[in-house]
PDB file of N, CA and C in Angstrom:
ATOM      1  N   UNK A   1      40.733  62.704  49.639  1.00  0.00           N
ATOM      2  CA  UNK A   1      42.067  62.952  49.104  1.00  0.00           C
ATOM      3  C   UNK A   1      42.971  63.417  50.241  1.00  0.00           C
ATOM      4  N   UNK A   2      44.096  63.052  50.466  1.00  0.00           N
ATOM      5  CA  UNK A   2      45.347  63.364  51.481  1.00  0.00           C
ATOM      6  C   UNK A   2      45.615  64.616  51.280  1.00  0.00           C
ATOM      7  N   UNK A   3      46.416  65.161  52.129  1.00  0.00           N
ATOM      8  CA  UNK A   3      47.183  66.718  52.049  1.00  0.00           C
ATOM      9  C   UNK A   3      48.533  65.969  51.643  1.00  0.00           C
ATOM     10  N   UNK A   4      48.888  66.194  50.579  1.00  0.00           N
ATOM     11  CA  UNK A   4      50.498  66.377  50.652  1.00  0.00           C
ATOM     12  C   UNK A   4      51.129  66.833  51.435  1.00  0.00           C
ATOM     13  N   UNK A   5      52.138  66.393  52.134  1.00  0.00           N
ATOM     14  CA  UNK A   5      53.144  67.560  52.734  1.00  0.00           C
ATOM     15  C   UNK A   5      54.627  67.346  51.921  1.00  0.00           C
ATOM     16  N   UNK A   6      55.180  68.277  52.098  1.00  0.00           N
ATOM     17  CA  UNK A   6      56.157  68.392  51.058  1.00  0.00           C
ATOM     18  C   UNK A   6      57.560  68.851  52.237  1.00  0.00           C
ATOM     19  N   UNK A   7      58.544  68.051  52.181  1.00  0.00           N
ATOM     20  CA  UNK A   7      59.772  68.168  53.111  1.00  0.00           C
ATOM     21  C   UNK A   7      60.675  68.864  52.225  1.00  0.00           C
ATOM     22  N   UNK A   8      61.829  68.898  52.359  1.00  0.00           N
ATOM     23  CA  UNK A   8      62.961  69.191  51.559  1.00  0.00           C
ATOM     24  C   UNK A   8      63.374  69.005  50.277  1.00  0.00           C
ATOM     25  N   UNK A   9      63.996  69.851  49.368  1.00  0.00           N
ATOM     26  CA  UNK A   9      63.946  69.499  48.124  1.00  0.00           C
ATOM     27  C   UNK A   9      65.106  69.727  47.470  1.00  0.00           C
ATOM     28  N   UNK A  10      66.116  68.439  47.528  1.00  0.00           N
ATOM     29  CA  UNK A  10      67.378  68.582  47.380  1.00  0.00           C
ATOM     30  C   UNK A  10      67.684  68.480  45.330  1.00  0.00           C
ATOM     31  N   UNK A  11      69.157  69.224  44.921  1.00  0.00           N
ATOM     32  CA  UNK A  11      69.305  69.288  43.641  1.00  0.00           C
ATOM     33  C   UNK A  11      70.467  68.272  43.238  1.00  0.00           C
ATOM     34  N   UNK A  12      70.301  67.578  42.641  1.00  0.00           N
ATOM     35  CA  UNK A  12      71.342  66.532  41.850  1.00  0.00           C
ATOM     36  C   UNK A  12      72.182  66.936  40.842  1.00  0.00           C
ATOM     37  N   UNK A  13      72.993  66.585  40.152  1.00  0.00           N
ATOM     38  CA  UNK A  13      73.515  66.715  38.828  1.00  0.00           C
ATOM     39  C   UNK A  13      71.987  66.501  37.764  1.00  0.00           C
ATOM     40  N   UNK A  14      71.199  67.148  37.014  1.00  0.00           N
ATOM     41  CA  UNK A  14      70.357  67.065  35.639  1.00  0.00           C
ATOM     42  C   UNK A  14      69.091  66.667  36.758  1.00  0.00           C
ATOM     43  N   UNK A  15      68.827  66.454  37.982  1.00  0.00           N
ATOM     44  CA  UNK A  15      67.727  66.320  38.291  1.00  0.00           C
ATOM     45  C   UNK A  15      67.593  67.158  39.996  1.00  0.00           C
ATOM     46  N   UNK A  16      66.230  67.377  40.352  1.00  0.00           N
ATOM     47  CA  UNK A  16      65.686  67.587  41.712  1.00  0.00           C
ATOM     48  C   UNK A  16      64.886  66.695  42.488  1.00  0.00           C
ATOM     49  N   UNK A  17      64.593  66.602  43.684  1.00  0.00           N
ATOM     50  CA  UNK A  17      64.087  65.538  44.224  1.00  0.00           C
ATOM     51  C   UNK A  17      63.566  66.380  45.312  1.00  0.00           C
ATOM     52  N   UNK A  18      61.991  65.957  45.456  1.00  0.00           N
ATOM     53  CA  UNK A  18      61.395  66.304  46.668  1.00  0.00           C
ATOM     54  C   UNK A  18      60.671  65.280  47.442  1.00  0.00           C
ATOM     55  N   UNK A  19      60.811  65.405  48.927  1.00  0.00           N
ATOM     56  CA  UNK A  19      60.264  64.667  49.920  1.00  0.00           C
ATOM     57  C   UNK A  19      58.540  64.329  49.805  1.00  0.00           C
ATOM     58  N   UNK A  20      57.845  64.048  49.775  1.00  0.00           N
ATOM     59  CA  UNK A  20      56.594  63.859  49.901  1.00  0.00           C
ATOM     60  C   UNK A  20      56.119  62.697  51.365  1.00  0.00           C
ATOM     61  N   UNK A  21      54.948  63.132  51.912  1.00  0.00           N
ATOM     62  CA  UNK A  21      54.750  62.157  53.030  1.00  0.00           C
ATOM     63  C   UNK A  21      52.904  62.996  53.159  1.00  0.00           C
ATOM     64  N   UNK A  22      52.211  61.764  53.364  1.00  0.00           N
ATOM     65  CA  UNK A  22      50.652  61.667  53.392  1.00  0.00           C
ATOM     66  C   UNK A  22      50.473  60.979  54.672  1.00  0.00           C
ATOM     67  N   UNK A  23      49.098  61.047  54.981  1.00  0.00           N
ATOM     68  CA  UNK A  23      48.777  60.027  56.089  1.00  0.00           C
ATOM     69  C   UNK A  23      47.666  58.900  54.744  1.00  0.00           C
ATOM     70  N   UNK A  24      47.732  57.660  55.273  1.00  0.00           N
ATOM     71  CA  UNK A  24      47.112  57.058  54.492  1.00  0.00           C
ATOM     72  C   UNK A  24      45.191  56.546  55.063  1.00  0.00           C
ATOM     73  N   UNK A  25      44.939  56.227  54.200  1.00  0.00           N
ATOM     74  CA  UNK A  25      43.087  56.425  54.925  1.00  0.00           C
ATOM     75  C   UNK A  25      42.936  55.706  55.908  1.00  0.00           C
ATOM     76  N   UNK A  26      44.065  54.524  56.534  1.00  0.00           N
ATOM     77  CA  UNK A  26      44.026  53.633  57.623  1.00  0.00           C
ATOM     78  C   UNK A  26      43.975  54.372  59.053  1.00  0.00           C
ATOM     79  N   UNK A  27      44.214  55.109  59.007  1.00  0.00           N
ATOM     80  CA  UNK A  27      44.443  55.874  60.059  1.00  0.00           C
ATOM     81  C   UNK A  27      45.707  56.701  60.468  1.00  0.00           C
ATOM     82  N   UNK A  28      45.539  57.485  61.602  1.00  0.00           N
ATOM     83  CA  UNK A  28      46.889  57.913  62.752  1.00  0.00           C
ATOM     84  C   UNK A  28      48.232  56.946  62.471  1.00  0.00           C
ATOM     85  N   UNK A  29      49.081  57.260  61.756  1.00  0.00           N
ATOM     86  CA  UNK A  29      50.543  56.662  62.178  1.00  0.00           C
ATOM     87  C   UNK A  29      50.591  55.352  60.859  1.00  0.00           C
ATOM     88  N   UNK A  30      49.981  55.888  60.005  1.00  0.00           N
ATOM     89  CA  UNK A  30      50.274  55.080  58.706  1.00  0.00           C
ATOM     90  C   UNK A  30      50.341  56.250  57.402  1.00  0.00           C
ATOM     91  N   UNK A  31      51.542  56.357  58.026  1.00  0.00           N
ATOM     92  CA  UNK A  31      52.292  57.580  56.516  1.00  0.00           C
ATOM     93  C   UNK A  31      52.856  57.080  56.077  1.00  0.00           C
ATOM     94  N   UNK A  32      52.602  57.234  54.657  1.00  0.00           N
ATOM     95  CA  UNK A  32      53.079  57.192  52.573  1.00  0.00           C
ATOM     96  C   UNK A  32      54.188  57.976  52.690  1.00  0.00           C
ATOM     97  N   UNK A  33      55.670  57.342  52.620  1.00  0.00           N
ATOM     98  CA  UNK A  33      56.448  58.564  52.305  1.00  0.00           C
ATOM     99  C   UNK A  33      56.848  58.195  51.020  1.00  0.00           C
ATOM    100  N   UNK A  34      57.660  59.222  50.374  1.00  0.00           N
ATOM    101  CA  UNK A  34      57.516  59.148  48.952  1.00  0.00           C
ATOM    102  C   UNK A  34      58.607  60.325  48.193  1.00  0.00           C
ATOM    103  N   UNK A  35      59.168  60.393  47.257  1.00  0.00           N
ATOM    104  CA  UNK A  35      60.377  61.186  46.799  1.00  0.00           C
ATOM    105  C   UNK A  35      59.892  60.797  45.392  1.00  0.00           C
ATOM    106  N   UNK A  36      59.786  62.671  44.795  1.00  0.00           N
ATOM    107  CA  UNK A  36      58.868  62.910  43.543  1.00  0.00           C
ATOM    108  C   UNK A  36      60.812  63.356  42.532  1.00  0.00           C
ATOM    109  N   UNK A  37      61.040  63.231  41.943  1.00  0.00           N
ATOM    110  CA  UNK A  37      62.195  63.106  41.408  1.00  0.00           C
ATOM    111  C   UNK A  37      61.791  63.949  40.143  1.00  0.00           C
ATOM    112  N   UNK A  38      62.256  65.332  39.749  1.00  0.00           N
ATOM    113  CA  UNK A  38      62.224  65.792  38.586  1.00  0.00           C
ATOM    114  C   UNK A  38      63.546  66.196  37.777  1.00  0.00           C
ATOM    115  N   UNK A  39      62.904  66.154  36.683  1.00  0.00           N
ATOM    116  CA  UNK A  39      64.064  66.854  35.415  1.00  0.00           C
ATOM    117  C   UNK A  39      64.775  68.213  36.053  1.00  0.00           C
ATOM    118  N   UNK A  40      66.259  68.469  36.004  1.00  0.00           N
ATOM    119  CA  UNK A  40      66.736  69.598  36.145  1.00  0.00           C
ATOM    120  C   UNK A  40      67.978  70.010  35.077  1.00  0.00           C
ATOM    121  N   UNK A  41      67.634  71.098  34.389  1.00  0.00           N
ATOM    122  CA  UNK A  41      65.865  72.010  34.496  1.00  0.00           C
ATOM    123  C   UNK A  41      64.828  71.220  33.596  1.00  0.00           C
ATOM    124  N   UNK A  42      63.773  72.103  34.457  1.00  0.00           N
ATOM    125  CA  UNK A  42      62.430  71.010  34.048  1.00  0.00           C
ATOM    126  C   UNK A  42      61.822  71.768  33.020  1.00  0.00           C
ATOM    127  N   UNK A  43      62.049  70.926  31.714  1.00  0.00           N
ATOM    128  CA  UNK A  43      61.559  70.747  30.485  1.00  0.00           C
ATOM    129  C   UNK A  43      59.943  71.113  30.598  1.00  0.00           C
ATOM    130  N   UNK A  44      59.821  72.005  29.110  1.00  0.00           N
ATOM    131  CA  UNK A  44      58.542  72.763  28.927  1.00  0.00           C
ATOM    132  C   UNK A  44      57.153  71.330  28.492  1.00  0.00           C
ATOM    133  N   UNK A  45      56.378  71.487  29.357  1.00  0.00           N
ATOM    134  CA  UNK A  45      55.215  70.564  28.831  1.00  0.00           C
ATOM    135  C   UNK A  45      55.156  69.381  29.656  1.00  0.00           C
ATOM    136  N   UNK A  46      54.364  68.265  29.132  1.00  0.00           N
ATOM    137  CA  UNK A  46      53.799  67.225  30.395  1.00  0.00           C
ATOM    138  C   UNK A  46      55.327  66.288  30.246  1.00  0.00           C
ATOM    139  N   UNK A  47      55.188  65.437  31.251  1.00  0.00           N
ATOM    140  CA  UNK A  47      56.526  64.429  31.266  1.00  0.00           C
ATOM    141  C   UNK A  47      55.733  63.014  31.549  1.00  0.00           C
ATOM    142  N   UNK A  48      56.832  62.001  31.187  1.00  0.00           N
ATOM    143  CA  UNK A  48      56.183  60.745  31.484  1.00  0.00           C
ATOM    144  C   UNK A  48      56.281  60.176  33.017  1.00  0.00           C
ATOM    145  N   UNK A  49      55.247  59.885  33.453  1.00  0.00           N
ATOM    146  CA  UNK A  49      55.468  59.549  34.451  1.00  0.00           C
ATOM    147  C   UNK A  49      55.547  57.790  35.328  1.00  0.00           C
ATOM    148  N   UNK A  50      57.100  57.514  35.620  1.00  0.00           N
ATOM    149  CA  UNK A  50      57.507  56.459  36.539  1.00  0.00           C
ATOM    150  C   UNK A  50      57.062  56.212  37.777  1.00  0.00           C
ATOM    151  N   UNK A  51      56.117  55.277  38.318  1.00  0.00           N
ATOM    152  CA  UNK A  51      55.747  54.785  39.885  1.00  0.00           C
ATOM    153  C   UNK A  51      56.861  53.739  39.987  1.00  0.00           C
ATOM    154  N   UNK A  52      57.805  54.076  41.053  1.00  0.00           N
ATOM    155  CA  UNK A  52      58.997  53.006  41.592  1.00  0.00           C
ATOM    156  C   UNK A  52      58.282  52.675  42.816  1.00  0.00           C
ATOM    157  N   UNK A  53      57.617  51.831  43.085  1.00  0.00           N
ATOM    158  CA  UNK A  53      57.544  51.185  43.802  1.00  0.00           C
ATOM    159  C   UNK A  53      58.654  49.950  44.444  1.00  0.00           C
ATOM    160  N   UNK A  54      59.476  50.421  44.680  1.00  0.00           N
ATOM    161  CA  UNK A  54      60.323  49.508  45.038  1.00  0.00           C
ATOM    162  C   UNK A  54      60.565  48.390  46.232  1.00  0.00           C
ATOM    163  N   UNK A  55      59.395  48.205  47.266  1.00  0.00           N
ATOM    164  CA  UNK A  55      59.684  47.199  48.365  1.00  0.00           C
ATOM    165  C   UNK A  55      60.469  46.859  49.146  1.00  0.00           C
ATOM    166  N   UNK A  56      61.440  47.695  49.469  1.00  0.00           N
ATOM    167  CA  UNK A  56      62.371  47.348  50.026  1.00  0.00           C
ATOM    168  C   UNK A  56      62.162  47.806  51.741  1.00  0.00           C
ATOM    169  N   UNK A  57      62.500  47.118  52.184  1.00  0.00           N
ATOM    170  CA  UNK A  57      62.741  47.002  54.002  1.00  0.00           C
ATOM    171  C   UNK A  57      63.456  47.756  54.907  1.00  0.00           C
ATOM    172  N   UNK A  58      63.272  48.758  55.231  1.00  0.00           N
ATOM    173  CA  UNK A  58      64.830  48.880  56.080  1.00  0.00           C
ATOM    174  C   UNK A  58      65.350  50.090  55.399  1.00  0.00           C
ATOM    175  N   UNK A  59      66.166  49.611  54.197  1.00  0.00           N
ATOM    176  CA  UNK A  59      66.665  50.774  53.530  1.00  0.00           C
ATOM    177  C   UNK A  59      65.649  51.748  52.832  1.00  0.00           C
ATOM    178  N   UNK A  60      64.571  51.102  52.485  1.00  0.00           N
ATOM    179  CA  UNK A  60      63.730  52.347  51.847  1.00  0.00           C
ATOM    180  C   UNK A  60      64.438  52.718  50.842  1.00  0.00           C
ATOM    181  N   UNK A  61      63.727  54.231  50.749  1.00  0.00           N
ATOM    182  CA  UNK A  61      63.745  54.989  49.925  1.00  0.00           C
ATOM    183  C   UNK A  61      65.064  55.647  49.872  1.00  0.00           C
ATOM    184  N   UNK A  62      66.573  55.419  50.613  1.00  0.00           N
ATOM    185  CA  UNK A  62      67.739  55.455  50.899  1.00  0.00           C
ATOM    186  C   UNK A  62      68.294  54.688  50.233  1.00  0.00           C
ATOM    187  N   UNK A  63      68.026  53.515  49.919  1.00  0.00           N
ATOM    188  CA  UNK A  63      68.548  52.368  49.265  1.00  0.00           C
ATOM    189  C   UNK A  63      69.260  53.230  47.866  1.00  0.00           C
ATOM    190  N   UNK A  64      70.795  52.652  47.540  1.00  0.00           N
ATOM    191  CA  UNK A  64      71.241  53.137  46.756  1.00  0.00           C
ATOM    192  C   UNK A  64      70.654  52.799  45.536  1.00  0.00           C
ATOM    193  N   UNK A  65      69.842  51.463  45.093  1.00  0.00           N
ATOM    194  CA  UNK A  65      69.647  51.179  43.822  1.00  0.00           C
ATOM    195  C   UNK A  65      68.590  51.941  43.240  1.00  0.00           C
ATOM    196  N   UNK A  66      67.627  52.283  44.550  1.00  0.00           N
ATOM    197  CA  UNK A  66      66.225  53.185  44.458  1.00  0.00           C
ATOM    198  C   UNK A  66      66.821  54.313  44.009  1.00  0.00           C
ATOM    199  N   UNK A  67      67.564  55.211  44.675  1.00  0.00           N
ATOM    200  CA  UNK A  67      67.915  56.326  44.223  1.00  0.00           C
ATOM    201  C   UNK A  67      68.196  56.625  43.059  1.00  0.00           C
ATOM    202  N   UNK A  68      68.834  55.778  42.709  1.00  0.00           N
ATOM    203  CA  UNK A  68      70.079  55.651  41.441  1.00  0.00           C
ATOM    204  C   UNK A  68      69.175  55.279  40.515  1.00  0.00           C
ATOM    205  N   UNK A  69      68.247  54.771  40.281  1.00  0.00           N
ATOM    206  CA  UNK A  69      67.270  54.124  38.696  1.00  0.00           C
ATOM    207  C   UNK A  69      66.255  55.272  38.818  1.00  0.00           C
ATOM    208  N   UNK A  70      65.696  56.315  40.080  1.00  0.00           N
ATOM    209  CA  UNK A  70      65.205  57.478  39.850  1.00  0.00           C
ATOM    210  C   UNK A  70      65.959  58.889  39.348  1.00  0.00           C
ATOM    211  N   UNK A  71      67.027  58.357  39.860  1.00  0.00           N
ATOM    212  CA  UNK A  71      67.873  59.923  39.057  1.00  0.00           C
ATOM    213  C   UNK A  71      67.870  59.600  38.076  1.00  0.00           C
ATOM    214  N   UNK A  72      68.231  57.996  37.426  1.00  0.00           N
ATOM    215  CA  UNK A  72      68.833  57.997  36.139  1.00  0.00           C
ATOM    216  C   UNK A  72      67.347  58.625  34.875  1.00  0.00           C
ATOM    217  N   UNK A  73      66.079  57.719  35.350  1.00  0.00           N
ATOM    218  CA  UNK A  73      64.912  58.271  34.711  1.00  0.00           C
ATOM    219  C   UNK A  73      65.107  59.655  34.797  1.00  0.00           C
ATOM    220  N   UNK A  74      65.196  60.562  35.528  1.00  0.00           N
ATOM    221  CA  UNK A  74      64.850  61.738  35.995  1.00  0.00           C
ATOM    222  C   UNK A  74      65.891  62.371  35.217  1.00  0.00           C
ATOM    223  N   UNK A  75      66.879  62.057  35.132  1.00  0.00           N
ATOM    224  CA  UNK A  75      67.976  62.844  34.336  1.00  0.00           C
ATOM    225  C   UNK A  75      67.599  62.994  32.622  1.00  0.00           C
ATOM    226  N   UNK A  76      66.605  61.850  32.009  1.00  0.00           N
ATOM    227  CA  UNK A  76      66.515  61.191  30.727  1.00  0.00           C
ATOM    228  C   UNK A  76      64.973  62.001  30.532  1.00  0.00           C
ATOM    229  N   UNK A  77      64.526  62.766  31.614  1.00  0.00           N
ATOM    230  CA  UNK A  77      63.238  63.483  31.130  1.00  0.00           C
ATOM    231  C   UNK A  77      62.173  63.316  31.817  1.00  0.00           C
ATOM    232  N   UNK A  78      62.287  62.039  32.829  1.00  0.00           N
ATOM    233  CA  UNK A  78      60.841  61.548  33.388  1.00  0.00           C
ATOM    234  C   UNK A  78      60.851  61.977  35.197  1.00  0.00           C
ATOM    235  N   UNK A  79      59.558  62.587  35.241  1.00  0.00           N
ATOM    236  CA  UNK A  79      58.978  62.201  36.600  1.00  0.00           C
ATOM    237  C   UNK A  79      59.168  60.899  37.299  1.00  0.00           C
ATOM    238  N   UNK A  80      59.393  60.982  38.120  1.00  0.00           N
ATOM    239  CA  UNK A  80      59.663  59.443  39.014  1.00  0.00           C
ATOM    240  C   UNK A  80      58.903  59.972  40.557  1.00  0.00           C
ATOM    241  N   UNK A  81      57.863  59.106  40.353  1.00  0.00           N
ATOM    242  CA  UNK A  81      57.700  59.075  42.291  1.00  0.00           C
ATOM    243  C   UNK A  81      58.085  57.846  42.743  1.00  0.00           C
ATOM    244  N   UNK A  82      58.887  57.891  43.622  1.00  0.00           N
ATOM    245  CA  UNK A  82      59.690  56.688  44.092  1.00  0.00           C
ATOM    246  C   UNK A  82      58.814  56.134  45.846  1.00  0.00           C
ATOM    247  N   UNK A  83      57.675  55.654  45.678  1.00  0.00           N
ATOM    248  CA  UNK A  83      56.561  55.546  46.827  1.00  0.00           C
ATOM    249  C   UNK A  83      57.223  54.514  47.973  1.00  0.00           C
ATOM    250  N   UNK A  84      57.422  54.623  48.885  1.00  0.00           N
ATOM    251  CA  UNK A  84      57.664  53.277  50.113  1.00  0.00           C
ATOM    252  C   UNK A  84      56.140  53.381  50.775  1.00  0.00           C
ATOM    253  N   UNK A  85      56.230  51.679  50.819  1.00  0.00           N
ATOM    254  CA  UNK A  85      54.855  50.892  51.314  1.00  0.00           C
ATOM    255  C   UNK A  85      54.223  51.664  52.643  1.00  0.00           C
ATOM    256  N   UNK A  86      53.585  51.747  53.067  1.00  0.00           N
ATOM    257  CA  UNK A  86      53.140  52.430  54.371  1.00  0.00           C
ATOM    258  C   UNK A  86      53.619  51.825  55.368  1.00  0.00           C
ATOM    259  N   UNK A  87      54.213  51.945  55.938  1.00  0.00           N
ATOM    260  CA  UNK A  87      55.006  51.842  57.216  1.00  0.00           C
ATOM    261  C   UNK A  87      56.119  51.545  57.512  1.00  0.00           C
ATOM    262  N   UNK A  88      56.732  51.794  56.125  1.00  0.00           N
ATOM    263  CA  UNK A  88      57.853  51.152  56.114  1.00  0.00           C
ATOM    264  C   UNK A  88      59.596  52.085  56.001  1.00  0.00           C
ATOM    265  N   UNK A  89      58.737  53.431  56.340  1.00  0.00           N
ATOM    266  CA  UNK A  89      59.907  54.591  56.264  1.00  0.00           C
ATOM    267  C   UNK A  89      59.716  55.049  57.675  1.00  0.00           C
ATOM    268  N   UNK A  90      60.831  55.397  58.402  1.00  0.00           N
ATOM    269  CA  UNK A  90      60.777  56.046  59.493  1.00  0.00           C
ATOM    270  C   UNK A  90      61.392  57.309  59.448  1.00  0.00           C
ATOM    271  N   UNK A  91      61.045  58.385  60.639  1.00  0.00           N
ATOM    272  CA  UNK A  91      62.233  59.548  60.695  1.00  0.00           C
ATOM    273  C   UNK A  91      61.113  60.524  59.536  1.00  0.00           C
ATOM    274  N   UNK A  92      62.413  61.418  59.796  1.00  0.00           N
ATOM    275  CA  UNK A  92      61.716  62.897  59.253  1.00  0.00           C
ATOM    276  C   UNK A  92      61.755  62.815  57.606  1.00  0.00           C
ATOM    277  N   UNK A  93      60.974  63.614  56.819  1.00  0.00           N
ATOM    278  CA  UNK A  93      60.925  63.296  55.812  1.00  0.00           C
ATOM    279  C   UNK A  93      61.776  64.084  54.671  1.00  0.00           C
TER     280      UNK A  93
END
């Protein structure tokens, strides 16, 4: 199992969003980054949970449409981890 590491954890209008980044079992220099998107405030009991896998190149996990369909879940009650492919995020997390 990976260590989580956990970066910054910025607040939205009805939701929060935190950084997440792993190393993946391939080795040295193949980090999972990843933005865990919660309810704000976060509602008593389990939530449903969204994998956005979204594919995108370049823009990542920046990409406005990514962002925007995780807040919107996230605002409506749900967990969202919004995962980019392994290698495909650069920079700090």
């Amino acid at each position: 199992m990976p260590t989580i590491e956990r970066g910054p954890t910025v607040s939205g209008q009805g939701f929060q969003v935190h950084a997440l980044h792993w190393q993946h079992g391939a080795g040295e220099g193949n980090a999972v980054h990843a933005q865990l998107f919660l309810p704000s405030p976060l509602p008593e009991g389990e939530l449903p949970l969204l994998i956005n896998s979204h594919g995108h190149w370049g823009a990542g996990l920046a990409a406005r449409e990514v962002a925007g369909r995780s807040q919107m879940f996230a605002r409506e009650g749900w967990a969202v981890l919004s995962v980019a492919m392994r290698g495909t995020e650069h920079g700090e997390h």
